[in-house]
N, C-alpha and C. Protein backbone atom coordinates (compact mmCIF):
# COMPACT_ATOMS: atom_id res chain seq x y z
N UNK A 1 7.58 -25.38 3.34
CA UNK A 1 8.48 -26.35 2.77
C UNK A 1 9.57 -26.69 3.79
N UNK A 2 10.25 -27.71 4.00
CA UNK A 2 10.88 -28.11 4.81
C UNK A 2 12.17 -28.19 4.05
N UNK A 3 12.59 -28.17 3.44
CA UNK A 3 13.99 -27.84 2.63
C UNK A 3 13.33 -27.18 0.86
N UNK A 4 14.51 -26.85 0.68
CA UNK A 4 14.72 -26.26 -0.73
C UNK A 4 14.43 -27.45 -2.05
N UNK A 5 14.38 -28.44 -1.73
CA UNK A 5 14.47 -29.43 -2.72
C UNK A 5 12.79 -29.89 -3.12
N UNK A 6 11.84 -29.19 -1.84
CA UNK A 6 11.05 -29.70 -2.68
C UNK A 6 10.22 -28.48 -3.24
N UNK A 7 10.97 -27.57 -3.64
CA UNK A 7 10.55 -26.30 -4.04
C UNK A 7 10.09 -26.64 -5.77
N UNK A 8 11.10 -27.84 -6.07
CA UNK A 8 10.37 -28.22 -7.55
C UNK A 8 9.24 -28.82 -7.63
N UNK A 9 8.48 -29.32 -6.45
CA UNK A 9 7.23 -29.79 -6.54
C UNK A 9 6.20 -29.08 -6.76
N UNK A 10 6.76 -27.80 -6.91
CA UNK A 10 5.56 -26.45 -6.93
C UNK A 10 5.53 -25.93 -7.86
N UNK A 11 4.56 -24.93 -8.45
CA UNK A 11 4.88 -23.60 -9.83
C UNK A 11 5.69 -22.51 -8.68
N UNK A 12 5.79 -21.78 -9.42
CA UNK A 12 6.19 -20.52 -9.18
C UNK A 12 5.66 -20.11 -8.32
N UNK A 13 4.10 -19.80 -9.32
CA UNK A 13 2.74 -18.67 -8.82
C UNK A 13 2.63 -19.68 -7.31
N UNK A 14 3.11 -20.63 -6.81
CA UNK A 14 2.38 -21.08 -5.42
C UNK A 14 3.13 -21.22 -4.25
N UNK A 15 4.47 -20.51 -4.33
CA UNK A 15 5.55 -20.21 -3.87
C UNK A 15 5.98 -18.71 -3.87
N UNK A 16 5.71 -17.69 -4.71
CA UNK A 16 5.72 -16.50 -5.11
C UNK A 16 4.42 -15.48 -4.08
N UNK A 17 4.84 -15.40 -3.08
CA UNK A 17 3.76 -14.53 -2.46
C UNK A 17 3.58 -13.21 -3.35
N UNK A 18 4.50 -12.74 -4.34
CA UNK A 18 4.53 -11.76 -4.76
C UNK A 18 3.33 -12.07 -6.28
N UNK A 19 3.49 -12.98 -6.65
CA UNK A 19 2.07 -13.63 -7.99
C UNK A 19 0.89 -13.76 -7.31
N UNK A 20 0.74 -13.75 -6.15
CA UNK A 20 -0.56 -14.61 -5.59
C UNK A 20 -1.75 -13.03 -5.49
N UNK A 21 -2.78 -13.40 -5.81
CA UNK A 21 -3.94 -12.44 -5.45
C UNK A 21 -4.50 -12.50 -4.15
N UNK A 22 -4.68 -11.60 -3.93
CA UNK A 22 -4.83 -10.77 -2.81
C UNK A 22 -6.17 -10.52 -2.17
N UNK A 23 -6.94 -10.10 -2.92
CA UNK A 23 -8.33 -9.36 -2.78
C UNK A 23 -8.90 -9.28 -4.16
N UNK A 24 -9.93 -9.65 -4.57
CA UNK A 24 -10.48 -8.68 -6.09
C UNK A 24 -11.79 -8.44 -5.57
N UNK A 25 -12.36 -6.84 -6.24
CA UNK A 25 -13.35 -6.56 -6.03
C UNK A 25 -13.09 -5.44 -6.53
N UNK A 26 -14.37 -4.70 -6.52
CA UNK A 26 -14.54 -3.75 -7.82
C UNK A 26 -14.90 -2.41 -7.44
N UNK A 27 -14.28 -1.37 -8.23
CA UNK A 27 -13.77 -0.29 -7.73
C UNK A 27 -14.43 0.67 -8.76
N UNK A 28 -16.21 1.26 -8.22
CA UNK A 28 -16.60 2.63 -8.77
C UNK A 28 -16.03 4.17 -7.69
N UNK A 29 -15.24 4.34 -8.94
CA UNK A 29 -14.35 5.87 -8.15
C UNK A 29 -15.74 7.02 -8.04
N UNK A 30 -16.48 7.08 -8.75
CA UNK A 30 -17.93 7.81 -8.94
C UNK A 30 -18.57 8.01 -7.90
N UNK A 31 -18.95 6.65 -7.52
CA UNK A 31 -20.01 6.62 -6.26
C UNK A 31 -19.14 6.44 -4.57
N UNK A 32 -17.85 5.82 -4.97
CA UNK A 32 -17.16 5.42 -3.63
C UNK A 32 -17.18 6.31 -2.39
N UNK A 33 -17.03 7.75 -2.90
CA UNK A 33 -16.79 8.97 -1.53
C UNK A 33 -18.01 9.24 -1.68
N UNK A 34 -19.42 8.76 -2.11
CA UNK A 34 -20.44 9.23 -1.65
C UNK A 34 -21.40 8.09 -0.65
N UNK A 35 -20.86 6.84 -0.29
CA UNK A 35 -21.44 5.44 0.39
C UNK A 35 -21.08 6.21 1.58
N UNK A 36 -22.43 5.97 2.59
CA UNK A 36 -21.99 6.16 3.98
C UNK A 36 -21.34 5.44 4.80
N UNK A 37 -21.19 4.20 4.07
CA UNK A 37 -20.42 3.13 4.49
C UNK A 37 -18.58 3.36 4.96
N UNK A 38 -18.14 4.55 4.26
CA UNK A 38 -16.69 4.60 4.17
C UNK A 38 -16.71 5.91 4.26
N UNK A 39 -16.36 6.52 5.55
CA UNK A 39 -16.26 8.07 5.72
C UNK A 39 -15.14 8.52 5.51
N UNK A 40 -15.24 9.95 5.10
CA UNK A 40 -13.80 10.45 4.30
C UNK A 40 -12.67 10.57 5.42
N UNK A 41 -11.46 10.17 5.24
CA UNK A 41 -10.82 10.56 6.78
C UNK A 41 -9.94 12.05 6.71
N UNK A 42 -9.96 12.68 7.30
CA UNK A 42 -9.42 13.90 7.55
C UNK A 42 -7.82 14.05 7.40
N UNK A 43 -7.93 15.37 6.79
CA UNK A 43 -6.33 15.73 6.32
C UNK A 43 -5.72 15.23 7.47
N UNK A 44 -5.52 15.68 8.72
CA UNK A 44 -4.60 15.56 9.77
C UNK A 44 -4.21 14.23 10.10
N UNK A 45 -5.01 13.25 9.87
CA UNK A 45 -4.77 11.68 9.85
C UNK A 45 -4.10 10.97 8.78
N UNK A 46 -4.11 11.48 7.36
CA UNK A 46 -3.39 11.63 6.33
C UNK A 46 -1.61 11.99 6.35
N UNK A 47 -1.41 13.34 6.93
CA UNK A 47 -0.85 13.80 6.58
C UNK A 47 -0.51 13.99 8.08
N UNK A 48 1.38 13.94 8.29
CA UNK A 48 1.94 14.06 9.33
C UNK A 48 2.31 15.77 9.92
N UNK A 49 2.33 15.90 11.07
CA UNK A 49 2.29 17.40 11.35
C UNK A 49 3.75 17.02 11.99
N UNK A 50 4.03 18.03 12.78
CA UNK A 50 5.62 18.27 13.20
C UNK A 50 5.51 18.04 14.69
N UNK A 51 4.55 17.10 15.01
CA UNK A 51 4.55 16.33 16.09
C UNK A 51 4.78 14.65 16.23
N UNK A 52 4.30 14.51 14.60
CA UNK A 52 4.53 13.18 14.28
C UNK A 52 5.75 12.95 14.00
N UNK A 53 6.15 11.72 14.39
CA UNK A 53 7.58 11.46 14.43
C UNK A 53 7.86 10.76 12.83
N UNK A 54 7.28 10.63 12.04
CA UNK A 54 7.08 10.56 10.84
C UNK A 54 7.58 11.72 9.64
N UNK A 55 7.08 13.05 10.50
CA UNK A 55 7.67 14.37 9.85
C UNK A 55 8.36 14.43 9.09
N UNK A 56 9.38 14.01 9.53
CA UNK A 56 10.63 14.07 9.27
C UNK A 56 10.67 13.97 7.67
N UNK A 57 10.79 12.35 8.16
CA UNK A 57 10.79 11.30 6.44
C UNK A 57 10.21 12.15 5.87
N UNK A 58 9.07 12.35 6.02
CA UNK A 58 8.05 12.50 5.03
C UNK A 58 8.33 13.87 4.17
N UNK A 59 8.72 15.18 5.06
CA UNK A 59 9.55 16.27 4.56
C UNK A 59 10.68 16.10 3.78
N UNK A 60 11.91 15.05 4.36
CA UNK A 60 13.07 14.49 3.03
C UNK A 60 12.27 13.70 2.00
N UNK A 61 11.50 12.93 1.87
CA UNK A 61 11.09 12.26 0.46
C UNK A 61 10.12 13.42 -0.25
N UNK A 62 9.34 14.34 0.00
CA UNK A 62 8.74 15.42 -0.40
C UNK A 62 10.09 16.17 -1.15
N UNK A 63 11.12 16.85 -0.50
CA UNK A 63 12.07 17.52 -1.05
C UNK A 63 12.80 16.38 -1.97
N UNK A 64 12.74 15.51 -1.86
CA UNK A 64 13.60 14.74 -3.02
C UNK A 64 12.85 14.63 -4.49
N UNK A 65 11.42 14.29 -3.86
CA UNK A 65 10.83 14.42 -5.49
C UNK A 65 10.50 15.80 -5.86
N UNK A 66 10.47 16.72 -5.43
CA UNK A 66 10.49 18.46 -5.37
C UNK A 66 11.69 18.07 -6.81
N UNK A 67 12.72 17.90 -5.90
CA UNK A 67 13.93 18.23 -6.77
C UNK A 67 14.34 17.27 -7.63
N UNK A 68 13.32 16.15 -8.01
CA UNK A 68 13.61 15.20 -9.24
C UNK A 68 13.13 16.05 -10.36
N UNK A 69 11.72 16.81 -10.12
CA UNK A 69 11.02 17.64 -11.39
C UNK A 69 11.73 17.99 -11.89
């Protein structure tokens, strides 16, 4: 859009990146981790070690919901 005014020429949903769909497609949890198509990825790629500079965070938001229970 080139100014704000012609934002009434639109709905919402076509201006709203947040309404708009994304992807659909369909999701058997059953069979999914058994397709050879999609290999399981390993804890260590998951989950940050104390080399990843990520650590960190990830240890304060862990202790924060620890201590919401």
């Amino acid at each position: 859009m080139a100014d704000a005014e012609q934002k009434i020429n639109y709905q919402e949903s076509e201006i709203d990146f947040g309404l708009r769909l994304l992807a659909k497609f369909r999701f058997d949890p059953e069979n999914f981790w058994h397709r050879d198509g999609f290999p399981k990825v390993g804890e260590t790629a998951l989950y940050p070690d104390r080399s990843d500079t990520f650590f960190a965070i990830a240890a304060d938001i862990k202790s924060q919901l620890e201590q919401a229970r």
